[in-house]
PDB file of N, CA and C in Angstrom:
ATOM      1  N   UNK A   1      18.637 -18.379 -29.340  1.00  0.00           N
ATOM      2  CA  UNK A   1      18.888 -18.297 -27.917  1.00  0.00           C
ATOM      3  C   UNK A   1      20.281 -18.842 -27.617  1.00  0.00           C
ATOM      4  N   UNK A   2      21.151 -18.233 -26.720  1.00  0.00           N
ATOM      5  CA  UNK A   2      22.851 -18.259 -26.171  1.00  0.00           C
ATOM      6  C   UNK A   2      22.486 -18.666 -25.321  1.00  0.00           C
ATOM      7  N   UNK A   3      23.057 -19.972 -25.162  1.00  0.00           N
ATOM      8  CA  UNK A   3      23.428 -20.514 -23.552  1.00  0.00           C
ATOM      9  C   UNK A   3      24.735 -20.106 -23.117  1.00  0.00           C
ATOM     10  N   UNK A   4      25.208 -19.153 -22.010  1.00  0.00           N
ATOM     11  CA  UNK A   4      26.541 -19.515 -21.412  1.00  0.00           C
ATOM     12  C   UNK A   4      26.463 -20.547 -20.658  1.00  0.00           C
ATOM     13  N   UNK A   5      28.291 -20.663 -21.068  1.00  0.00           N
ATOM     14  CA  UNK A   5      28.649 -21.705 -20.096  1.00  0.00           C
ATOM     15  C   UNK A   5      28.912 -21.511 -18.731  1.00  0.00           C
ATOM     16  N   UNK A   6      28.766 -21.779 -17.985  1.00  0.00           N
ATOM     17  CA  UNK A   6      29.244 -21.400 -16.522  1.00  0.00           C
ATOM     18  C   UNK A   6      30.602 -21.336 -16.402  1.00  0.00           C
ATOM     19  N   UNK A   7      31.220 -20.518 -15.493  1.00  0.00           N
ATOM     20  CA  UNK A   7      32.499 -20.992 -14.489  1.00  0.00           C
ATOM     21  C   UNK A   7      32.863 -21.455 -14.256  1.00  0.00           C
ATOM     22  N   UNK A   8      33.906 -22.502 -14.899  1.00  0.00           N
ATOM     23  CA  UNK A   8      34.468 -22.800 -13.897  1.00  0.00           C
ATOM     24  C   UNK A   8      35.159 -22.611 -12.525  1.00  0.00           C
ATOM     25  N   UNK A   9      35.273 -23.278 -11.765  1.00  0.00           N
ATOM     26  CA  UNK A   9      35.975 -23.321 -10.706  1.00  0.00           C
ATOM     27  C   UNK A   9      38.082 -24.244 -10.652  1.00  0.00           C
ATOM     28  N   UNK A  10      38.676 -23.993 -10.855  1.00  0.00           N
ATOM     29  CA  UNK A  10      39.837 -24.562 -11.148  1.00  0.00           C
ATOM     30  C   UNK A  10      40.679 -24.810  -9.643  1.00  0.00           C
ATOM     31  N   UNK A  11      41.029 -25.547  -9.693  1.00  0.00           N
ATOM     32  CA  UNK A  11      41.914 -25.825  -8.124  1.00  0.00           C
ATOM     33  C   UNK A  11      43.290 -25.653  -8.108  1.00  0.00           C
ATOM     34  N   UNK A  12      44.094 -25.498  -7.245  1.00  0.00           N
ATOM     35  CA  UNK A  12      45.650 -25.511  -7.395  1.00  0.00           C
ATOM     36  C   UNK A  12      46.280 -25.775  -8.074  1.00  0.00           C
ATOM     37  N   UNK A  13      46.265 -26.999  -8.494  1.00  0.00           N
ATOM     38  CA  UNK A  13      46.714 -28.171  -9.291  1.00  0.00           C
ATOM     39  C   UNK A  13      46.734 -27.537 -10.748  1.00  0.00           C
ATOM     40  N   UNK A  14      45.610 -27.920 -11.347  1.00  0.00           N
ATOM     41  CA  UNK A  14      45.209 -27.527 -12.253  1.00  0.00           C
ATOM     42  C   UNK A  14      45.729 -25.960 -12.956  1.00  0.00           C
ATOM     43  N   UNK A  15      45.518 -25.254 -11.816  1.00  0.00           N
ATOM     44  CA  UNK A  15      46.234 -23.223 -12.298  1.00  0.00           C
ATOM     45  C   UNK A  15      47.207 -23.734 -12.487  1.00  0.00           C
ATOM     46  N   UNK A  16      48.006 -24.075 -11.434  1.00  0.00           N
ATOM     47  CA  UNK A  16      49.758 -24.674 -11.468  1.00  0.00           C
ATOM     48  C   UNK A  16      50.209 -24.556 -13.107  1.00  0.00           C
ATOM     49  N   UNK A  17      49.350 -26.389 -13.286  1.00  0.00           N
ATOM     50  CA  UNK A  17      49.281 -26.609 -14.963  1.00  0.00           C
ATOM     51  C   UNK A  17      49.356 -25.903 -16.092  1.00  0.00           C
ATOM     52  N   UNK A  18      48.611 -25.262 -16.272  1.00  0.00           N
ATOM     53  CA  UNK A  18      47.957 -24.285 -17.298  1.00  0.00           C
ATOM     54  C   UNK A  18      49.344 -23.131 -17.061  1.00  0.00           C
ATOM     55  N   UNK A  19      49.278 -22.385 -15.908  1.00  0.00           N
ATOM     56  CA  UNK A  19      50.293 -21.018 -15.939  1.00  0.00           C
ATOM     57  C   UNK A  19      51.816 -21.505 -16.444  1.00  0.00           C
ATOM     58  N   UNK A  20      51.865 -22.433 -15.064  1.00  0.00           N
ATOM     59  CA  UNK A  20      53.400 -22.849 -15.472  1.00  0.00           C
ATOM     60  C   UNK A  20      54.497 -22.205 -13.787  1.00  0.00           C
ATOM     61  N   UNK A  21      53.818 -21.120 -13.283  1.00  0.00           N
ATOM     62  CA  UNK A  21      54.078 -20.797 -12.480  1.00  0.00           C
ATOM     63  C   UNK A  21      54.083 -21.368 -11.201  1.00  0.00           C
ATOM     64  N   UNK A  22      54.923 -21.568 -10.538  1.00  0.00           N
ATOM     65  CA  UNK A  22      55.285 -22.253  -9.215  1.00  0.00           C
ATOM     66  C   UNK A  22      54.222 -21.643  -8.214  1.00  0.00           C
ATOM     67  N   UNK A  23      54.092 -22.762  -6.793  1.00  0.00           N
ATOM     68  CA  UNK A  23      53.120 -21.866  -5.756  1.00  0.00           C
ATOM     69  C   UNK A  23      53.684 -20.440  -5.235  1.00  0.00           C
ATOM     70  N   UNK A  24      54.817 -20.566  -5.088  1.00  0.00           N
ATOM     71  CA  UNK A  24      55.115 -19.407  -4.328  1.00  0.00           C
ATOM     72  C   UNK A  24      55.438 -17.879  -5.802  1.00  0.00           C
ATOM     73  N   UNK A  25      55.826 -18.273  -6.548  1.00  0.00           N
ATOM     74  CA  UNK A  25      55.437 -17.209  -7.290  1.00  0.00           C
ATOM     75  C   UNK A  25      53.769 -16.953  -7.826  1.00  0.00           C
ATOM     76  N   UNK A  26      53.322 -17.832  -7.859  1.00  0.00           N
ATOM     77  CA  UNK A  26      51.962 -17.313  -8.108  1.00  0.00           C
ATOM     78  C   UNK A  26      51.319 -16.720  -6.917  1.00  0.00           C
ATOM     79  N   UNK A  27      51.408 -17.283  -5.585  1.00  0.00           N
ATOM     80  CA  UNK A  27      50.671 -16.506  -4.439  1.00  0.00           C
ATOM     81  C   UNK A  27      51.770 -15.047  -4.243  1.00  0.00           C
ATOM     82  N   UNK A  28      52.795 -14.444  -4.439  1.00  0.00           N
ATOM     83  CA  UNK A  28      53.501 -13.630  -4.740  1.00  0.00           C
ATOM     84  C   UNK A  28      52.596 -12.583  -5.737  1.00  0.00           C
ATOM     85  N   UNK A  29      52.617 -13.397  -7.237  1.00  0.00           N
ATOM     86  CA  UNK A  29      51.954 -12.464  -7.932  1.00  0.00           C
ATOM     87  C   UNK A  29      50.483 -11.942  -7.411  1.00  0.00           C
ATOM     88  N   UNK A  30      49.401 -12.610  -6.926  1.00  0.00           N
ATOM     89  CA  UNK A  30      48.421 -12.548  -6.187  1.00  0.00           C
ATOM     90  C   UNK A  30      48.517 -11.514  -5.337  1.00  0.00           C
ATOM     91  N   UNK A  31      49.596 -11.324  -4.335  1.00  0.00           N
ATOM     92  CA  UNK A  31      49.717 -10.155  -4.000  1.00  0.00           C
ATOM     93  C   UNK A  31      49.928  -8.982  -4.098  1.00  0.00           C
ATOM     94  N   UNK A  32      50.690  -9.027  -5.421  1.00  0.00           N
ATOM     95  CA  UNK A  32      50.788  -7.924  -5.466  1.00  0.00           C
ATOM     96  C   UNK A  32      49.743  -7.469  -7.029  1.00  0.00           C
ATOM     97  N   UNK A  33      48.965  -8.070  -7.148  1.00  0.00           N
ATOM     98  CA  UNK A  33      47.772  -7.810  -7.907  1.00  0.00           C
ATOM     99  C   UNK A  33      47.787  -8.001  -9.424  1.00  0.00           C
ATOM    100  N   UNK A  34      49.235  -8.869  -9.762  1.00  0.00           N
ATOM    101  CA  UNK A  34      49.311  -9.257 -10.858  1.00  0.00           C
ATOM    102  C   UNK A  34      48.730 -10.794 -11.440  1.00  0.00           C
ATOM    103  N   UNK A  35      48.360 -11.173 -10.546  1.00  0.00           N
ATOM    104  CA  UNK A  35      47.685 -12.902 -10.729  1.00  0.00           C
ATOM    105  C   UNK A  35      45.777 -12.959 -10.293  1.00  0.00           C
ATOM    106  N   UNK A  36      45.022 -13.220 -10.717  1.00  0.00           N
ATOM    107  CA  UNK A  36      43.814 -13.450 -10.056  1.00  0.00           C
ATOM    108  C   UNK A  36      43.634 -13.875  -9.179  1.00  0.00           C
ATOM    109  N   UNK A  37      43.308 -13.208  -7.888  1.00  0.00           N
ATOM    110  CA  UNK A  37      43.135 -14.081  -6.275  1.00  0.00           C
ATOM    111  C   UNK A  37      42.200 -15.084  -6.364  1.00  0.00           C
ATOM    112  N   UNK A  38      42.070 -15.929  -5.569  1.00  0.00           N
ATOM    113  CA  UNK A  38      41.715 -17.169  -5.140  1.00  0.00           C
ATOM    114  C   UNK A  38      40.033 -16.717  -4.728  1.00  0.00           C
ATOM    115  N   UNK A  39      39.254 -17.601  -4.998  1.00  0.00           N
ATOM    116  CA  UNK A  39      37.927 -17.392  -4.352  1.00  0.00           C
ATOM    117  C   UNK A  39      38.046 -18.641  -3.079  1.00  0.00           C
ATOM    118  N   UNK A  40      37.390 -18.331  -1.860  1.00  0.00           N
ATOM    119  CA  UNK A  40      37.044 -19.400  -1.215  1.00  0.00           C
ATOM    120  C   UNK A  40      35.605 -20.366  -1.252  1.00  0.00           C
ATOM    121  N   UNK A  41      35.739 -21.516  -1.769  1.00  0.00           N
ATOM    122  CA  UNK A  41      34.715 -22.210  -1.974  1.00  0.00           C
ATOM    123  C   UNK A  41      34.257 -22.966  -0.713  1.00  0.00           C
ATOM    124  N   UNK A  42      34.668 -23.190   0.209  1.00  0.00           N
ATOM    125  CA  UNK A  42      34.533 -24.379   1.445  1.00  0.00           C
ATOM    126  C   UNK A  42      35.684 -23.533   2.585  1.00  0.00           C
ATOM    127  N   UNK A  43      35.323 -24.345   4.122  1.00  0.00           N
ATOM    128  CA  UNK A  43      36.235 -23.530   4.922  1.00  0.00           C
ATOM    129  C   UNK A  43      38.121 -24.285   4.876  1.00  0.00           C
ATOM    130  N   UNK A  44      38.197 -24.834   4.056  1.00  0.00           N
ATOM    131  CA  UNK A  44      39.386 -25.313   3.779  1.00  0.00           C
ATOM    132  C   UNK A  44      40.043 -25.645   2.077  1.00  0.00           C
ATOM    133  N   UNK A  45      39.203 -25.088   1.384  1.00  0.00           N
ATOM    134  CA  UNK A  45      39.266 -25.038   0.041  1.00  0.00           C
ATOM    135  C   UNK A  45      38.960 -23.720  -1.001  1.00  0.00           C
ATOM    136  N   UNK A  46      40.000 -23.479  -1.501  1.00  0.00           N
ATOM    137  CA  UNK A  46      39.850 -22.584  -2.424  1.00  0.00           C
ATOM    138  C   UNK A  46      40.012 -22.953  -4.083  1.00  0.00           C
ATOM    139  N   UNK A  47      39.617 -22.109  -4.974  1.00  0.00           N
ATOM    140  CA  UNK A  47      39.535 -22.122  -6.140  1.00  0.00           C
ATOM    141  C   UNK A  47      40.155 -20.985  -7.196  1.00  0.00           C
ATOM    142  N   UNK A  48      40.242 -20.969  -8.311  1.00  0.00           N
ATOM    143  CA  UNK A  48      40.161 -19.593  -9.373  1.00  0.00           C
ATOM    144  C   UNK A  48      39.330 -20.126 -10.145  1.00  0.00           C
ATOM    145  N   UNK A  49      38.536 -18.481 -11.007  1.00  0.00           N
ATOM    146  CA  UNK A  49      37.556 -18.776 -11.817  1.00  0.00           C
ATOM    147  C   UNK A  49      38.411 -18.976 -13.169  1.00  0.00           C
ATOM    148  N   UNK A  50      38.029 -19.778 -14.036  1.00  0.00           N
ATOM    149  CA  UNK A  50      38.723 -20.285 -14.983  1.00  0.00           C
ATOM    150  C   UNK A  50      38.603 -18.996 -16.170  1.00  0.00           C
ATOM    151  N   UNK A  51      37.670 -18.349 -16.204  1.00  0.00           N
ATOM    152  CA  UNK A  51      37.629 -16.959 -16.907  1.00  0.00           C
ATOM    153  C   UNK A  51      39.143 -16.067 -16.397  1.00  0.00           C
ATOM    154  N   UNK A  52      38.918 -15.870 -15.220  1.00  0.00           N
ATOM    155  CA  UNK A  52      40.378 -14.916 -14.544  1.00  0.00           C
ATOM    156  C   UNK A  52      41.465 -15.422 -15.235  1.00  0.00           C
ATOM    157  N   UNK A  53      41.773 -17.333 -15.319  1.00  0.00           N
ATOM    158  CA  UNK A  53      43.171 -17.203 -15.138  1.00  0.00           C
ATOM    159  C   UNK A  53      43.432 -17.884 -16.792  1.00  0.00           C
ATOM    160  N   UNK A  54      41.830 -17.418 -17.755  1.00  0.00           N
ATOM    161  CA  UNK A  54      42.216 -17.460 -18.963  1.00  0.00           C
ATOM    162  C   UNK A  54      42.641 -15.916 -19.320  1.00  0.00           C
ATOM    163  N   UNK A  55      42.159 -14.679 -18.780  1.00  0.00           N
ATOM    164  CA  UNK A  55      41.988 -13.616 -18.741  1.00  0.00           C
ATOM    165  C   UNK A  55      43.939 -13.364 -18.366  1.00  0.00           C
ATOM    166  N   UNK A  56      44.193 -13.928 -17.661  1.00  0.00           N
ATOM    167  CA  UNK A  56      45.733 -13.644 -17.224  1.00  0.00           C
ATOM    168  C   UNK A  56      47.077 -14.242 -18.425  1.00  0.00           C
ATOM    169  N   UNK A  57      46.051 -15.675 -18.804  1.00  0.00           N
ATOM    170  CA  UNK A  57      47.268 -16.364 -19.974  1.00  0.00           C
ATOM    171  C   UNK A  57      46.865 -15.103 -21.326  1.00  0.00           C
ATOM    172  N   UNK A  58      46.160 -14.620 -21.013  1.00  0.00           N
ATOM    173  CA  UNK A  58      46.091 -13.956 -22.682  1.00  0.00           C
ATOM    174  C   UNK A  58      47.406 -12.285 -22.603  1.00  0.00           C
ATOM    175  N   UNK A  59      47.753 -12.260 -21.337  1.00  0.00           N
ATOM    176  CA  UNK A  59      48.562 -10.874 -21.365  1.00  0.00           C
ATOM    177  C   UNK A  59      48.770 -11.346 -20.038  1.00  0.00           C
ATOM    178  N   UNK A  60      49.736 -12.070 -19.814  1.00  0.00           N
ATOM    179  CA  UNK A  60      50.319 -12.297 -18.348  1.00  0.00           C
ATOM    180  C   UNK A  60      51.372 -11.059 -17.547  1.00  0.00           C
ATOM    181  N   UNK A  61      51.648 -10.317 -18.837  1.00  0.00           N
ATOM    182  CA  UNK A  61      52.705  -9.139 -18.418  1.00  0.00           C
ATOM    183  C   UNK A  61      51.695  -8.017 -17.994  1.00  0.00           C
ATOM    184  N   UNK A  62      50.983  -7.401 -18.576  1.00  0.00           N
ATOM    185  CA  UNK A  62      49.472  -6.293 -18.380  1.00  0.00           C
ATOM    186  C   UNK A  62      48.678  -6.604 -17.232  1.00  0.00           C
ATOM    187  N   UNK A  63      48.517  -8.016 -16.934  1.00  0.00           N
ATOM    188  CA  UNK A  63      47.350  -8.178 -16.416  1.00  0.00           C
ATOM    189  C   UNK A  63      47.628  -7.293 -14.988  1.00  0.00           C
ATOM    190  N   UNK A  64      45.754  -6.966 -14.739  1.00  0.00           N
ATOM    191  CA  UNK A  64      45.813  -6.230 -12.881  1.00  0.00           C
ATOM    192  C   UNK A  64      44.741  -6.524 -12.313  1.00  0.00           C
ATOM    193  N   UNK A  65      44.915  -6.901 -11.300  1.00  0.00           N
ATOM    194  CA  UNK A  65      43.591  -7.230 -10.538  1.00  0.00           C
ATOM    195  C   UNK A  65      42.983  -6.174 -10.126  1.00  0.00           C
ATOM    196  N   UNK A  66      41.948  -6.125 -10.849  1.00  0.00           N
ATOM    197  CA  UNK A  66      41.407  -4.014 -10.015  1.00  0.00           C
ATOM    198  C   UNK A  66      39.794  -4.661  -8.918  1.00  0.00           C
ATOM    199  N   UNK A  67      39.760  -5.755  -8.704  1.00  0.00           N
ATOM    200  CA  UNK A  67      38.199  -6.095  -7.900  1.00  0.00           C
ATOM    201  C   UNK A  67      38.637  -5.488  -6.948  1.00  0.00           C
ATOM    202  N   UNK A  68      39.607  -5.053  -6.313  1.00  0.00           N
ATOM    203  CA  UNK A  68      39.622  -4.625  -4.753  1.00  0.00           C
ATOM    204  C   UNK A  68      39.545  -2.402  -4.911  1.00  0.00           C
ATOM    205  N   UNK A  69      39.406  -2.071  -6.352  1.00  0.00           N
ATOM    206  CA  UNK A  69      39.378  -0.588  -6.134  1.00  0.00           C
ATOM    207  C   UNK A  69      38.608  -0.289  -7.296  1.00  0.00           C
TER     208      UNK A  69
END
């Protein structure tokens, strides 16, 4: 029997860390569908799932966000 692990949830801070990428280029890339968007967890707090923005360090040039089509 496989247990997965859950999701994380990762905060600003933390993506920051890991990518390397500044806020304003990462909410940049976000838009234009090259970065994993943000989930909202709370009405003043957001997150990324730690799958997405391992999913992005593995081919940061390729990556596309297709959840919206």
């Amino acid at each position: 029997m496989q247990i997965e692990t859950p999701d994380r949830i990762l905060r600003l801070k933390t993506v920051l860390e890991r990518t390397g990428l500044s806020r304003s280029t990462m909410y940049r890339k976000m838009q234009d569908g090259s970065f994993p968007k943000n989930i909202q967890i709370s009405t003043r707090c957001t997150g990324w799932r730690e799958s997405a923005i391992d999913a992005w360090l593995q081919r940061p040039m390729f990556y596309s966000d297709n959840s919206d089509q």
